[in-house]
PDB file of N, CA and C in Angstrom:
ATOM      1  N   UNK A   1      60.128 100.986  32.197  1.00  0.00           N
ATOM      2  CA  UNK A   1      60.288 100.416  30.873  1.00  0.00           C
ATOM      3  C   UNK A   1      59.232 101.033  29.963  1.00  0.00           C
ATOM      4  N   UNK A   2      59.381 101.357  28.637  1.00  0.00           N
ATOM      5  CA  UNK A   2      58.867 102.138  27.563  1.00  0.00           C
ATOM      6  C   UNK A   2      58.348 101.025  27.281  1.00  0.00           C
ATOM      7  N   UNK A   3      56.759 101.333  26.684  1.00  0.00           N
ATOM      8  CA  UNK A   3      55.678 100.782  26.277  1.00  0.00           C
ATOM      9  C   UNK A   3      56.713 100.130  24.822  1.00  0.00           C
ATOM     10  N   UNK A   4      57.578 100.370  23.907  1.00  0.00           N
ATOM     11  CA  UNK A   4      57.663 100.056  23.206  1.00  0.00           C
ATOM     12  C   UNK A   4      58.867  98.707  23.466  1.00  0.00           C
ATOM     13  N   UNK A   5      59.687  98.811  24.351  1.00  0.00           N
ATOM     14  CA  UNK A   5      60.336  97.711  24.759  1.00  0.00           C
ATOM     15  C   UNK A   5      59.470  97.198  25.440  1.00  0.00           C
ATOM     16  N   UNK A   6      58.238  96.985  26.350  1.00  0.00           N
ATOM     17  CA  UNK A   6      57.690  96.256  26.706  1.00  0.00           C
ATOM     18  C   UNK A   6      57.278  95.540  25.553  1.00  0.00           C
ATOM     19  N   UNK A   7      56.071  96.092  24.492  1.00  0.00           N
ATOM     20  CA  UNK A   7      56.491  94.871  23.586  1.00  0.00           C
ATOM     21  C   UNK A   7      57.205  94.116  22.790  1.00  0.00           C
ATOM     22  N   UNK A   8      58.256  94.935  22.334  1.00  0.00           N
ATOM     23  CA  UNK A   8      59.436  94.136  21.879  1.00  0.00           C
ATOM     24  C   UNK A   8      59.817  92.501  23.145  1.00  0.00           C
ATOM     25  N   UNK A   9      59.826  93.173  24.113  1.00  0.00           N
ATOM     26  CA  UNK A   9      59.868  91.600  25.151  1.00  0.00           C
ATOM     27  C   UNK A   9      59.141  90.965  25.060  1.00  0.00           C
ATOM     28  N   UNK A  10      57.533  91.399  25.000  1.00  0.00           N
ATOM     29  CA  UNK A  10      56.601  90.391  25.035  1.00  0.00           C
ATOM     30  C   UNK A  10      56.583  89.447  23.739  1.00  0.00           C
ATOM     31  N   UNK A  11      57.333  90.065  22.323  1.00  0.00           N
ATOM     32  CA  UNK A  11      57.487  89.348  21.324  1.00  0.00           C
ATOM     33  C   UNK A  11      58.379  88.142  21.290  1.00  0.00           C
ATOM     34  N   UNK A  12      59.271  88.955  22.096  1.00  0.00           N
ATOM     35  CA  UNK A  12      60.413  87.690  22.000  1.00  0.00           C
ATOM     36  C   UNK A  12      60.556  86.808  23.414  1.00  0.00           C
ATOM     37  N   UNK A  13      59.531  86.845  24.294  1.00  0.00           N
ATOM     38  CA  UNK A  13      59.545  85.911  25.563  1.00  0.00           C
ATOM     39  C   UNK A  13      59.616  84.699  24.899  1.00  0.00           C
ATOM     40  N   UNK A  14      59.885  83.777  23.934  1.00  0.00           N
ATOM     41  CA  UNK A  14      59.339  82.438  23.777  1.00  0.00           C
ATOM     42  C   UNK A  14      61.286  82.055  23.359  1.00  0.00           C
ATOM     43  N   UNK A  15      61.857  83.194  22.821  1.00  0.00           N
ATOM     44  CA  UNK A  15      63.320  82.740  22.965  1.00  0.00           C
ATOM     45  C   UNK A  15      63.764  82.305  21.996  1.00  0.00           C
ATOM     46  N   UNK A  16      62.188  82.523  20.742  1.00  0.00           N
ATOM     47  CA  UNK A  16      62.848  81.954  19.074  1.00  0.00           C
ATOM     48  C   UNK A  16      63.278  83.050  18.832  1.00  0.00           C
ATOM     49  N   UNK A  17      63.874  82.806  17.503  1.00  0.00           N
ATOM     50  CA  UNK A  17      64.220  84.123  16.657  1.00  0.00           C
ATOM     51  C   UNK A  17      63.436  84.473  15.887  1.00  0.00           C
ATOM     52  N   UNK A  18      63.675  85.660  15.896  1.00  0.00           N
ATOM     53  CA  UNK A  18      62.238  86.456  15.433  1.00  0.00           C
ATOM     54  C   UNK A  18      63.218  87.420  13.984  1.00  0.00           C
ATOM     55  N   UNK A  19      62.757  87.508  13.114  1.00  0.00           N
ATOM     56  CA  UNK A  19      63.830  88.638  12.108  1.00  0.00           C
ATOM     57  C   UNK A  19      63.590  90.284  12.333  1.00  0.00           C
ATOM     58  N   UNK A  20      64.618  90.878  12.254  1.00  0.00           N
ATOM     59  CA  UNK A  20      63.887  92.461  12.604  1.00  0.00           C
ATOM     60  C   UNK A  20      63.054  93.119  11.821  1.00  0.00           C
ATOM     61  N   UNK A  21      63.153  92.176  10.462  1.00  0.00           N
ATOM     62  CA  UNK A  21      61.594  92.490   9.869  1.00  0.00           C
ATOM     63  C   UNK A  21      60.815  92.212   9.735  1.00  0.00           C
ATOM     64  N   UNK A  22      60.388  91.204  10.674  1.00  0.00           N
ATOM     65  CA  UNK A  22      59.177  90.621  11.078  1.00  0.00           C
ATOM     66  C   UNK A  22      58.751  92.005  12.343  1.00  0.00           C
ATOM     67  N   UNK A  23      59.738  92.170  13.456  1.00  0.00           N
ATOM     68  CA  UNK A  23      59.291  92.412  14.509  1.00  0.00           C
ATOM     69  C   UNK A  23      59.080  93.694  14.199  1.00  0.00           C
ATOM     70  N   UNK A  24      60.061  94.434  12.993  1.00  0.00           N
ATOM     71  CA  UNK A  24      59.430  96.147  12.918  1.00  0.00           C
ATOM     72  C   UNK A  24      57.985  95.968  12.241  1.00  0.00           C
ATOM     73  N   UNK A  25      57.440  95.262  11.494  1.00  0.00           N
ATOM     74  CA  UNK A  25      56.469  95.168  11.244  1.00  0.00           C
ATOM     75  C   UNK A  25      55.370  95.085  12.128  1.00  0.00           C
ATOM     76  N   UNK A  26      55.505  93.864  13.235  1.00  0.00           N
ATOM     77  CA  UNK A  26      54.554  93.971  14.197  1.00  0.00           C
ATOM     78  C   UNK A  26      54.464  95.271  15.234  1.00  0.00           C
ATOM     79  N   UNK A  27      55.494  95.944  15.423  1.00  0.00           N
ATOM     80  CA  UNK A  27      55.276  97.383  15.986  1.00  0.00           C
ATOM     81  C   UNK A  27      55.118  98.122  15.586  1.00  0.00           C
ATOM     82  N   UNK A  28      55.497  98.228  14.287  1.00  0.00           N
ATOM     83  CA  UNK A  28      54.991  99.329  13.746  1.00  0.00           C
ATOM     84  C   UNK A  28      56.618 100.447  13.581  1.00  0.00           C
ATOM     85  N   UNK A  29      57.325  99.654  13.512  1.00  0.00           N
ATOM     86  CA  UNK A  29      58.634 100.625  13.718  1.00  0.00           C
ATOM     87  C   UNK A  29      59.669 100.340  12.583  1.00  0.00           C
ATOM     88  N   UNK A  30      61.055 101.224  12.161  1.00  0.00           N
ATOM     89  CA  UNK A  30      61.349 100.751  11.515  1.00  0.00           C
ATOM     90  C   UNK A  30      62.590  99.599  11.826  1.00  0.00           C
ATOM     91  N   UNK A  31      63.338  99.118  10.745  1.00  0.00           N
ATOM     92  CA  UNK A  31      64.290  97.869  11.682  1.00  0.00           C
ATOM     93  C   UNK A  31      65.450  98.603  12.799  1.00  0.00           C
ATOM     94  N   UNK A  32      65.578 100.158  12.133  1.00  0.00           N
ATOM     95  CA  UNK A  32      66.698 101.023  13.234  1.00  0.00           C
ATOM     96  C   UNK A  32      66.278 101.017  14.453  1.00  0.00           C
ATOM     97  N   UNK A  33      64.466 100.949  14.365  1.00  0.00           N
ATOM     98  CA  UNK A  33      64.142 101.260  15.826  1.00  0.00           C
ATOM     99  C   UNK A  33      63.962 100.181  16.518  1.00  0.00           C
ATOM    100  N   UNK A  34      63.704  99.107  16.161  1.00  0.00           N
ATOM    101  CA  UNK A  34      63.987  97.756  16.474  1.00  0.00           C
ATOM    102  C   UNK A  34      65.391  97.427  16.919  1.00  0.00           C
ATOM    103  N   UNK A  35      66.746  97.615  16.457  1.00  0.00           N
ATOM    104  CA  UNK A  35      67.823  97.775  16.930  1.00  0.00           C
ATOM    105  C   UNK A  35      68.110  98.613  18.181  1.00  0.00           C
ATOM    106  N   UNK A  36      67.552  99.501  17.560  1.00  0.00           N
ATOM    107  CA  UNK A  36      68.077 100.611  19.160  1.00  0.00           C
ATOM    108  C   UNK A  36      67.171 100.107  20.334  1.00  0.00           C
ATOM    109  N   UNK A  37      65.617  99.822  19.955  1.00  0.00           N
ATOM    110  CA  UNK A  37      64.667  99.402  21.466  1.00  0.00           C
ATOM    111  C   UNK A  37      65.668  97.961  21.885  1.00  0.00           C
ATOM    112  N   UNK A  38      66.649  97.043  20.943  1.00  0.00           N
ATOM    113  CA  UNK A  38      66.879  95.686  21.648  1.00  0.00           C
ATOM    114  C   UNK A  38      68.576  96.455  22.360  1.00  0.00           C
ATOM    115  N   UNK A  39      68.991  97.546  21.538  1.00  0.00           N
ATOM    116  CA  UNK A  39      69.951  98.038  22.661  1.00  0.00           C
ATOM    117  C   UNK A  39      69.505  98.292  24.160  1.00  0.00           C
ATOM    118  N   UNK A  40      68.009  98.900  24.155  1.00  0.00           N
ATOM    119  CA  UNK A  40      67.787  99.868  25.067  1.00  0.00           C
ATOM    120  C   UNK A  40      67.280  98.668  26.505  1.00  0.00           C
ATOM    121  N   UNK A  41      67.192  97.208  25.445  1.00  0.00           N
ATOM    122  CA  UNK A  41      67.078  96.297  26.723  1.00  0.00           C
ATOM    123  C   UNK A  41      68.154  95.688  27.402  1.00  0.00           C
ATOM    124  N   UNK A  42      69.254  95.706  25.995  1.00  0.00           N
ATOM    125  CA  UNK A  42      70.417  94.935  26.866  1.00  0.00           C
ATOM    126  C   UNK A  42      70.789  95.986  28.032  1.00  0.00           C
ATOM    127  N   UNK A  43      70.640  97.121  27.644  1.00  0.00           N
ATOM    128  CA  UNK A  43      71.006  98.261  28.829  1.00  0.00           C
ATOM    129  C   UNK A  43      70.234  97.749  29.944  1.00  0.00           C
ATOM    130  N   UNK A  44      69.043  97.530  29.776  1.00  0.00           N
ATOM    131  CA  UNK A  44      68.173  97.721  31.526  1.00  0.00           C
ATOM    132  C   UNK A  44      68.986  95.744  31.595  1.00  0.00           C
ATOM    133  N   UNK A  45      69.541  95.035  31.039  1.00  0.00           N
ATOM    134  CA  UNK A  45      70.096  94.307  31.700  1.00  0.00           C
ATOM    135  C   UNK A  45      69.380  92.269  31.244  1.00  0.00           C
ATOM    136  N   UNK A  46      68.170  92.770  30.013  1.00  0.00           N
ATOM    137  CA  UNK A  46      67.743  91.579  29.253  1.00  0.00           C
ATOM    138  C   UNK A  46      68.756  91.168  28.475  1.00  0.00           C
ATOM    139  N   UNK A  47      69.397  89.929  28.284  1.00  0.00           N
ATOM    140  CA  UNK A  47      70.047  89.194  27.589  1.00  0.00           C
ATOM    141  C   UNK A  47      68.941  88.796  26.181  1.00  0.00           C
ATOM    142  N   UNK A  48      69.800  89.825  25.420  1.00  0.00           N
ATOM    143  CA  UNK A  48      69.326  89.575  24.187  1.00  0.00           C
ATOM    144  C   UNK A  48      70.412  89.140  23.078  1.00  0.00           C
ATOM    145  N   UNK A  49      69.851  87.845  21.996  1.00  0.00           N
ATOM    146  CA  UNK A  49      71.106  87.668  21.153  1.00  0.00           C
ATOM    147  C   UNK A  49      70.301  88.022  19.749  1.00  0.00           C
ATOM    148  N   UNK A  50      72.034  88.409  19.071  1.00  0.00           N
ATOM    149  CA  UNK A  50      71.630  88.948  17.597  1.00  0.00           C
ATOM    150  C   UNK A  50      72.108  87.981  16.654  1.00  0.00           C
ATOM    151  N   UNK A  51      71.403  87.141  15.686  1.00  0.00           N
ATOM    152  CA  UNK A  51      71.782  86.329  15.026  1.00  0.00           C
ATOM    153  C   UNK A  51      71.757  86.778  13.308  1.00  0.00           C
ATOM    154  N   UNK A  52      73.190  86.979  13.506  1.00  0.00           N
ATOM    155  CA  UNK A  52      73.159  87.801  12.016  1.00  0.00           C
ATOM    156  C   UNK A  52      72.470  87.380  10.760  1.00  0.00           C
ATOM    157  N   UNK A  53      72.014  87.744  10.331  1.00  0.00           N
ATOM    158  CA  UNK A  53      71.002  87.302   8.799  1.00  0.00           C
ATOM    159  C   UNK A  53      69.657  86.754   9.418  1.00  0.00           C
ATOM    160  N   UNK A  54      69.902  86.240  10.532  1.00  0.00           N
ATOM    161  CA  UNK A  54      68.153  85.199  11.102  1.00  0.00           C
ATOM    162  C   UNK A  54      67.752  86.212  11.953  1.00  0.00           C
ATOM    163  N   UNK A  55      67.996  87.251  12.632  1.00  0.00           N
ATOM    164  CA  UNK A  55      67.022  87.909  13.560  1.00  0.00           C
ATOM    165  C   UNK A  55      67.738  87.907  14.917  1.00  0.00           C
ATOM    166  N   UNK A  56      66.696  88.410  16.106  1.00  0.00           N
ATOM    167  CA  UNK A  56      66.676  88.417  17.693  1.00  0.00           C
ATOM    168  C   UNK A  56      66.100  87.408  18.075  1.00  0.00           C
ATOM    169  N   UNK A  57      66.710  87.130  19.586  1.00  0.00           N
ATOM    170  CA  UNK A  57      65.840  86.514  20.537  1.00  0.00           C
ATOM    171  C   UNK A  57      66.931  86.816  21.904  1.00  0.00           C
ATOM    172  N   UNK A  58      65.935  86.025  22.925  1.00  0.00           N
ATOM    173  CA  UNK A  58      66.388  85.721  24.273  1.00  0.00           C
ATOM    174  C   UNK A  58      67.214  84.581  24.191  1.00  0.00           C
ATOM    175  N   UNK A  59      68.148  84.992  25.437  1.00  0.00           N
ATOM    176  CA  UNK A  59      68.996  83.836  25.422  1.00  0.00           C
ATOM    177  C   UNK A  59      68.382  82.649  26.186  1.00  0.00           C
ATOM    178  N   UNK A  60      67.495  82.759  27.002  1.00  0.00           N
ATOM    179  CA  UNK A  60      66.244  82.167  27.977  1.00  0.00           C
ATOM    180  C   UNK A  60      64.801  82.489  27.581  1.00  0.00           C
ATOM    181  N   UNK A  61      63.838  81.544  27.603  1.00  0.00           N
ATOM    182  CA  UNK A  61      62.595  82.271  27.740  1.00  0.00           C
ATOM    183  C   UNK A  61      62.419  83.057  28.302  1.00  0.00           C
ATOM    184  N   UNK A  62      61.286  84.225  28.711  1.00  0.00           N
ATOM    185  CA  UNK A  62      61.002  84.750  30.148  1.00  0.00           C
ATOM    186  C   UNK A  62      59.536  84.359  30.286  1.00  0.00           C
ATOM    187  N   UNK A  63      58.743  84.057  31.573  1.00  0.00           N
ATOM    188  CA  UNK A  63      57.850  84.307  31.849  1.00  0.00           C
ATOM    189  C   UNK A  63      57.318  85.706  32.121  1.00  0.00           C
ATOM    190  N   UNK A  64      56.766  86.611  31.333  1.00  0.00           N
ATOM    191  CA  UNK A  64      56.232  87.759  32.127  1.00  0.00           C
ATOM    192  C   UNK A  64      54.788  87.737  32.469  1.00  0.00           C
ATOM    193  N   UNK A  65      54.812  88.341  33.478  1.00  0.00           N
ATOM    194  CA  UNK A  65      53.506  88.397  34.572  1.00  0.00           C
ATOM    195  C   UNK A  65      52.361  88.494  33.690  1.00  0.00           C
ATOM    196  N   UNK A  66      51.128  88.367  34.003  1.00  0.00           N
ATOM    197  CA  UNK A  66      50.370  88.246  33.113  1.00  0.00           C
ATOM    198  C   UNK A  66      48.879  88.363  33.715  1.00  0.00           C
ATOM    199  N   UNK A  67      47.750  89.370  33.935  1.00  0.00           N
ATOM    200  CA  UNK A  67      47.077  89.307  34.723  1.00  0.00           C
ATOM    201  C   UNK A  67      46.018  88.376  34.668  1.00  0.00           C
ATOM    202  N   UNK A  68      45.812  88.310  33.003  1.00  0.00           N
ATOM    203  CA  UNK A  68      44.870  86.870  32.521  1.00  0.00           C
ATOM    204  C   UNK A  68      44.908  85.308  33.273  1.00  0.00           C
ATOM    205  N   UNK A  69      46.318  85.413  33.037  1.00  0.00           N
ATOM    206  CA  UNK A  69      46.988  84.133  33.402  1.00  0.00           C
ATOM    207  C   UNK A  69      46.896  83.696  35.096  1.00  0.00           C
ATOM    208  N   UNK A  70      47.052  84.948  35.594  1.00  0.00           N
ATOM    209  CA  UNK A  70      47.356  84.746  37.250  1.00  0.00           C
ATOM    210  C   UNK A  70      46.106  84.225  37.669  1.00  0.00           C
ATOM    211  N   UNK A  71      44.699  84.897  36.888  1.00  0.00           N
ATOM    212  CA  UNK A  71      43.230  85.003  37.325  1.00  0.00           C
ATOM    213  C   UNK A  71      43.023  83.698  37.240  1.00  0.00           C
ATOM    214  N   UNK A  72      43.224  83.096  35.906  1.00  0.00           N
ATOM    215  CA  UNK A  72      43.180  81.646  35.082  1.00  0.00           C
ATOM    216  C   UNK A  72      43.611  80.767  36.289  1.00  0.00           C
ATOM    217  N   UNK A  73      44.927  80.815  37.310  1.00  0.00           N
ATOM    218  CA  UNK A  73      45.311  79.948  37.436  1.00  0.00           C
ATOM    219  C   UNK A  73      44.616  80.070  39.207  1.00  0.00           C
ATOM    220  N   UNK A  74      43.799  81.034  39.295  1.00  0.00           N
ATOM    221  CA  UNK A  74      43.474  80.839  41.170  1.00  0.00           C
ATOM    222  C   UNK A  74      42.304  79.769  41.023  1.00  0.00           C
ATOM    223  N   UNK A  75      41.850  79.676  42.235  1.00  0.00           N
ATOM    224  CA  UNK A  75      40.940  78.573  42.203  1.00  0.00           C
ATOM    225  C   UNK A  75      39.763  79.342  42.763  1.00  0.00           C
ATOM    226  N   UNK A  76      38.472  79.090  42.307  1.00  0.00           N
ATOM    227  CA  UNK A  76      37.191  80.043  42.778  1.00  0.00           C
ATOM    228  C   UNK A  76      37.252  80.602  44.023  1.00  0.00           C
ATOM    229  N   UNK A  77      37.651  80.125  44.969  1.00  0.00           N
ATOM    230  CA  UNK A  77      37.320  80.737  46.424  1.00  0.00           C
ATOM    231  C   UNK A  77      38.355  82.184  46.194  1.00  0.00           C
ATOM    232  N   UNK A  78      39.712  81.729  45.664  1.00  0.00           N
ATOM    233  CA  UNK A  78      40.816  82.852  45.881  1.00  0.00           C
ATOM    234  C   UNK A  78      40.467  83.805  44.642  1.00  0.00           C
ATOM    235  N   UNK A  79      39.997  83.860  43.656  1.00  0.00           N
ATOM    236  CA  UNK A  79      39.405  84.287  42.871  1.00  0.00           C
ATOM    237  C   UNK A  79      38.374  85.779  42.820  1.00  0.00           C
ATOM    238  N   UNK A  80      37.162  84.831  44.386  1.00  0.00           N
ATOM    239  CA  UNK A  80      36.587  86.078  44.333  1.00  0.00           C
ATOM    240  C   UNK A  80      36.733  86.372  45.367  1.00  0.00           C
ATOM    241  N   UNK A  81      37.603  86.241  46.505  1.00  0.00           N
ATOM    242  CA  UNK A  81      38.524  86.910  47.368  1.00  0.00           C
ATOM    243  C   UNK A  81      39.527  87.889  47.084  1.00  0.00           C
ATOM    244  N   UNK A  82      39.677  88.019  45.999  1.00  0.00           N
ATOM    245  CA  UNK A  82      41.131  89.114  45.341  1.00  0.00           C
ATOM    246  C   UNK A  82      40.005  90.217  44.712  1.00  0.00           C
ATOM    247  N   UNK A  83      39.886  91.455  45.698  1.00  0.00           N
ATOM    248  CA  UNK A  83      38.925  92.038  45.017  1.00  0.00           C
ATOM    249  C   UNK A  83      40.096  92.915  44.021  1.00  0.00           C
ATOM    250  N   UNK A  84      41.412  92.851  43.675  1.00  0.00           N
ATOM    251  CA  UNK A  84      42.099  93.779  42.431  1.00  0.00           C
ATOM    252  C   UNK A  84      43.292  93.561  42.189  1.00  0.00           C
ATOM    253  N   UNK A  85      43.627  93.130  41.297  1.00  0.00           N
ATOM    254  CA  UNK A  85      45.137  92.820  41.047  1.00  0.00           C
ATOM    255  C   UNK A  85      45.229  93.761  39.592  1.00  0.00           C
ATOM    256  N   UNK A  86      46.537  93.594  39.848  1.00  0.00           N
ATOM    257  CA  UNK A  86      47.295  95.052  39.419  1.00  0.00           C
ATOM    258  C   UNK A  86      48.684  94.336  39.006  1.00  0.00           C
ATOM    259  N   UNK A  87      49.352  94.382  37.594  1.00  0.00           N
ATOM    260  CA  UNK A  87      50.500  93.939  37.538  1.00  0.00           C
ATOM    261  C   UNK A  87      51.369  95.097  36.979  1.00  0.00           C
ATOM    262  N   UNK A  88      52.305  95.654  37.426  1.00  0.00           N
ATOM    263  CA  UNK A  88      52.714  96.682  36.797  1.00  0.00           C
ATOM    264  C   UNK A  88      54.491  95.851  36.168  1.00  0.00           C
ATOM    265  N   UNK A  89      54.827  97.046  35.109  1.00  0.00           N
ATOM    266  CA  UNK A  89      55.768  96.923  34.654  1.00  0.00           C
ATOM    267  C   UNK A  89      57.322  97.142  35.921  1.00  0.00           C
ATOM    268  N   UNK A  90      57.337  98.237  36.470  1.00  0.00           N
ATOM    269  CA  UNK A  90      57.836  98.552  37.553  1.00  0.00           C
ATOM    270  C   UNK A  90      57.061  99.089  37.985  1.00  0.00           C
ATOM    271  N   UNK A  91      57.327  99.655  39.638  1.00  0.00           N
ATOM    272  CA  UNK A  91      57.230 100.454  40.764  1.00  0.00           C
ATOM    273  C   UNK A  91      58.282 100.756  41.486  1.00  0.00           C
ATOM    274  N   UNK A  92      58.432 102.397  41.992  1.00  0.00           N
ATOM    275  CA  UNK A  92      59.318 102.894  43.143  1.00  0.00           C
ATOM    276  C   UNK A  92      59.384 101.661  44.204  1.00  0.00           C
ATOM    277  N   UNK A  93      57.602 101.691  45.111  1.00  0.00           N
ATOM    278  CA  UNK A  93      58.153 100.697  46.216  1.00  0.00           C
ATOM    279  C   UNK A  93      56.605 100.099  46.216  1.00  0.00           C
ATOM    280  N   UNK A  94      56.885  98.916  46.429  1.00  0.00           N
ATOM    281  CA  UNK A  94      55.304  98.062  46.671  1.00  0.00           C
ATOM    282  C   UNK A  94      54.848  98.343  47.795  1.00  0.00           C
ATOM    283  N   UNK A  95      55.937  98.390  48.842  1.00  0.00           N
ATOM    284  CA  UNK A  95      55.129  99.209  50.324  1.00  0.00           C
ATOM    285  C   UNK A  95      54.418 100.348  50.377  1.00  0.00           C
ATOM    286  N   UNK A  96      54.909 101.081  49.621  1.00  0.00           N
ATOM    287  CA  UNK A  96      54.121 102.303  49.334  1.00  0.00           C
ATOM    288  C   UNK A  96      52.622 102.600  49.309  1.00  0.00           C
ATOM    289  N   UNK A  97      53.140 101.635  47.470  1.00  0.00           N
ATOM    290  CA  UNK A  97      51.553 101.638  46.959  1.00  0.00           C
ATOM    291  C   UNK A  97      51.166 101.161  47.975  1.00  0.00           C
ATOM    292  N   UNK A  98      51.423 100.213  48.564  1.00  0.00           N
ATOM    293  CA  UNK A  98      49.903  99.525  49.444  1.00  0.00           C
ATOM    294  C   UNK A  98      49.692 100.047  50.788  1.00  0.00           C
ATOM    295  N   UNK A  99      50.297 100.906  51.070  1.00  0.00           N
ATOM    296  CA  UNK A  99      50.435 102.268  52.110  1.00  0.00           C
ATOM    297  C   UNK A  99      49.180 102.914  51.545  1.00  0.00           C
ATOM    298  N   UNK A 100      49.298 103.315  50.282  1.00  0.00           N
ATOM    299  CA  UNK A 100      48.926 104.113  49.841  1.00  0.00           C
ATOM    300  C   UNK A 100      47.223 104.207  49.728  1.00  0.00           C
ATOM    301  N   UNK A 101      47.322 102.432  49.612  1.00  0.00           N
ATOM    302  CA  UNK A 101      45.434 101.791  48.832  1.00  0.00           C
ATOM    303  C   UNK A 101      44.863 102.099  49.972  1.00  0.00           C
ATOM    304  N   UNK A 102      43.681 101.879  49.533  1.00  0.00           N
ATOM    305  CA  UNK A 102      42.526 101.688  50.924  1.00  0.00           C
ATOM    306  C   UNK A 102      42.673 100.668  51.551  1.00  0.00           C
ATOM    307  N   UNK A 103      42.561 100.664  52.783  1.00  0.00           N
ATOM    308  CA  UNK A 103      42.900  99.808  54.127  1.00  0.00           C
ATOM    309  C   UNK A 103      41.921  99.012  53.850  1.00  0.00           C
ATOM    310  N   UNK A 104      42.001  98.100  53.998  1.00  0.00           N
ATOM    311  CA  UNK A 104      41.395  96.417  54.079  1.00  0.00           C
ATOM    312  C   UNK A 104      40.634  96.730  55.256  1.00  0.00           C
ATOM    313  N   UNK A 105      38.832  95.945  54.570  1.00  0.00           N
ATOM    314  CA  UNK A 105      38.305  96.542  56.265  1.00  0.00           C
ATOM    315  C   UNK A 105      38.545  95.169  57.206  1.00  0.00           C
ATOM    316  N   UNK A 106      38.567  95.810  58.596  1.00  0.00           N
ATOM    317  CA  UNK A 106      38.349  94.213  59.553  1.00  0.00           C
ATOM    318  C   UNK A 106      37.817  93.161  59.643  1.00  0.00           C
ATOM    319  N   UNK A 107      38.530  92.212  59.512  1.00  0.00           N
ATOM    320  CA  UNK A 107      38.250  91.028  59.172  1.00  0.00           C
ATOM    321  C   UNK A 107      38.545  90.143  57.953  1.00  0.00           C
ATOM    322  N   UNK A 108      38.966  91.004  56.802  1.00  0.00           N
ATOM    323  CA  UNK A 108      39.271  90.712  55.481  1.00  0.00           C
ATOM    324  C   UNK A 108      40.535  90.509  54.942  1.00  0.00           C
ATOM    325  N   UNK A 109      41.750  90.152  55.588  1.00  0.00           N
ATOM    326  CA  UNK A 109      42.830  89.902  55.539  1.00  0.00           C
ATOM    327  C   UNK A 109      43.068  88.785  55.395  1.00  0.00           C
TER     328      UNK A 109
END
């Protein structure tokens, strides 16, 4: 997912309507490109609605991941037990990456 539909989602996770000239404003884009980035989500498969004269939104909220939030919500022990979290937009394969990281030393699992 393109940095620029990522925030177009993150604008409209709450599921109000937002006008496309509000939201080209907050990106910085114009309202065409605002149209085409909310095409380019219904493509990857986000349910987005167009409310003629009032703007976009979701047809659902979404929660998206959030690394602030995840930290916010552990409790001290699990906290400073997580020596790295990492939230990505996608990945090929999570097995991978973690194929990939440095091996956890013994005992620390």
């Amino acid at each position: 997912m393109q940095a620029t539909q990522q925030n177009l989602l993150r604008l409209l996770a709450d599921a109000e309507l937002h006008s496309g000239t509000a939201l080209a404003a907050e990106l910085g884009l114009t309202r065409a490109a605002v149209w085409k980035t909310m095409q380019q989500l219904a493509a990857l498969g986000v349910e987005v609605q167009a409310v003629k004269g009032r703007g976009y939104r979701l047809a659902q909220p979404a929660e998206l991941l959030d690394e602030r939030a995840i930290r916010r919500a552990l409790s001290p022990a699990a906290s400073q037990r997580l020596a790295e979290l990492e939230v990505l937009w996608q990945t090929e394969s999570t097995s991978d990456r973690l194929l990939a990281a440095d091996p956890v030393p013994p005992g620390q699992c």
